[in-house]
C-alpha atoms as a PDB file:
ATOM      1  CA  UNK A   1       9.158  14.656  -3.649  1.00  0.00           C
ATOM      2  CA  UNK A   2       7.146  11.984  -2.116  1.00  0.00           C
ATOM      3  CA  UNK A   3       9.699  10.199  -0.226  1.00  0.00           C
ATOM      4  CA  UNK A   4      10.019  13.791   1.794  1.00  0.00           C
ATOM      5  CA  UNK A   5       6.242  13.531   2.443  1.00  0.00           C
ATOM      6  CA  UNK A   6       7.154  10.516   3.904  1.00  0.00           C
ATOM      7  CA  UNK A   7       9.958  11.010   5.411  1.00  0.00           C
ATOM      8  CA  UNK A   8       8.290  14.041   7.354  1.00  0.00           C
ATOM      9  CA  UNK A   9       5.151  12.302   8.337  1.00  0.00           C
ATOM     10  CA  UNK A  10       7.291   9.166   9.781  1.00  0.00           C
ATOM     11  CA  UNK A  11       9.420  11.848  11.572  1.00  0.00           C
ATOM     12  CA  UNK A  12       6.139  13.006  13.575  1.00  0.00           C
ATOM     13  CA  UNK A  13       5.448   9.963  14.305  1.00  0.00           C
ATOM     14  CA  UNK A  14       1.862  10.393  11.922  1.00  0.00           C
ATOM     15  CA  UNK A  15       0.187   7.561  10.205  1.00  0.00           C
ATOM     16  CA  UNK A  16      -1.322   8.616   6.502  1.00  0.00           C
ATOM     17  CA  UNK A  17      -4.957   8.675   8.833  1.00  0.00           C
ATOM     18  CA  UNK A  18      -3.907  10.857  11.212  1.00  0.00           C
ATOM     19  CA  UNK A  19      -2.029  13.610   8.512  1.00  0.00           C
ATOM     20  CA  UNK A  20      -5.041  13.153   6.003  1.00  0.00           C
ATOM     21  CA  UNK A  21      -7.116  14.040   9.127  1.00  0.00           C
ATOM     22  CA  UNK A  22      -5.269  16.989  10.054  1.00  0.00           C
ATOM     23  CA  UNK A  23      -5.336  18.264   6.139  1.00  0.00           C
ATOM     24  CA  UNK A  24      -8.729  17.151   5.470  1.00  0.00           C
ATOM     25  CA  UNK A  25      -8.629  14.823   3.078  1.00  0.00           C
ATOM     26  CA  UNK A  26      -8.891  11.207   2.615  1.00  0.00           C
ATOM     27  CA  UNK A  27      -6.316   8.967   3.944  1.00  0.00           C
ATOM     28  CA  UNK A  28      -5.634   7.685   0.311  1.00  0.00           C
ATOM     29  CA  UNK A  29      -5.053  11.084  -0.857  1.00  0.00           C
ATOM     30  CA  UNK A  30      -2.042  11.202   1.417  1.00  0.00           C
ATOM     31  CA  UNK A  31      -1.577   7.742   0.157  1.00  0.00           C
ATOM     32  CA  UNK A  32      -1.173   9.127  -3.208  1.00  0.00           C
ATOM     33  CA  UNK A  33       0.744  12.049  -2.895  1.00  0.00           C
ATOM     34  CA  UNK A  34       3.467   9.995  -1.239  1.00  0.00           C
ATOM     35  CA  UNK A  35       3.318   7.375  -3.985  1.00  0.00           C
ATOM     36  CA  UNK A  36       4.044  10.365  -6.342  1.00  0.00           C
ATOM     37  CA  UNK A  37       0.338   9.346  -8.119  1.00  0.00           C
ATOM     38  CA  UNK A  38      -1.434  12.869  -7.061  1.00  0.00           C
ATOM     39  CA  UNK A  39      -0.851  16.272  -7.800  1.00  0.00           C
ATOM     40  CA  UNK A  40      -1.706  18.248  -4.771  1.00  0.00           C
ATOM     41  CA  UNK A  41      -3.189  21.476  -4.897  1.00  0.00           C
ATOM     42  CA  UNK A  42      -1.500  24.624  -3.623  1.00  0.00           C
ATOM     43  CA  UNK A  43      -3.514  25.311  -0.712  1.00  0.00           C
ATOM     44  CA  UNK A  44      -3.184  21.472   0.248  1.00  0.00           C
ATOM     45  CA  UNK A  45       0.605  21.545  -0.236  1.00  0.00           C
ATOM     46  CA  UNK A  46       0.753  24.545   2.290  1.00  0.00           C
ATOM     47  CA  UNK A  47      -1.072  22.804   4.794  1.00  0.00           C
ATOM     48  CA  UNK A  48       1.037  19.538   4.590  1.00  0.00           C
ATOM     49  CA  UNK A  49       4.238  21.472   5.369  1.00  0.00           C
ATOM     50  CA  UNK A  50       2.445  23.859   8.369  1.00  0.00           C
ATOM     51  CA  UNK A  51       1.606  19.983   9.982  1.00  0.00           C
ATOM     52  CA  UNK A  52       4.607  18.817   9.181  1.00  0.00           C
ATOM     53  CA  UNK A  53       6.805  22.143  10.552  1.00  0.00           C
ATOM     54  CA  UNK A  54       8.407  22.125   7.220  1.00  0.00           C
ATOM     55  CA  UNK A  55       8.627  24.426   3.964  1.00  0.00           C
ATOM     56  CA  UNK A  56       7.071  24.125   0.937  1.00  0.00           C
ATOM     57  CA  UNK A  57      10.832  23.977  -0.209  1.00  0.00           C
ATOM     58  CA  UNK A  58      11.541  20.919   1.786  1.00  0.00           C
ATOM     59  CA  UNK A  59       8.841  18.817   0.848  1.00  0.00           C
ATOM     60  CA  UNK A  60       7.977  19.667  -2.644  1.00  0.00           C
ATOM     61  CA  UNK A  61      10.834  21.293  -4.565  1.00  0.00           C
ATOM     62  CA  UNK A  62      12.887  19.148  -7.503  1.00  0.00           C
ATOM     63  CA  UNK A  63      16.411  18.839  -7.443  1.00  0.00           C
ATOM     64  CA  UNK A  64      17.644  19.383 -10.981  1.00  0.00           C
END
């Protein structure tokens, strides 16, 4: 899951400060989600894949 965070962020070009910004929430918070150290809330999940232009499919569902 957290490498996709990544993955998407680096794709837009975004640092963790500019995503955390757009979100509203601290820069380590982003920090932590990708590190796979934070369990993000629904609502926050939602708007990490709206900034991101991807689904909450892409960025947060497990592969088995």
């Amino acid at each position: 899951m957290s490498n996709r965070i990544k993955m998407a962020r680096v794709e837009k070009s975004l640092t963790q400060e500019q995503l955390a910004s757009r979100v509203s929430v601290a820069r380590q918070t982003i920090g932590l989600i990708e590190k796979g150290k934070y369990n993000p809330s629904l609502k926050l999940c939602i708007a990490i894949a709206k900034t991101l232009g991807k689904t909450l499919d892409d960025l947060f569902w497990e592969d088995d």
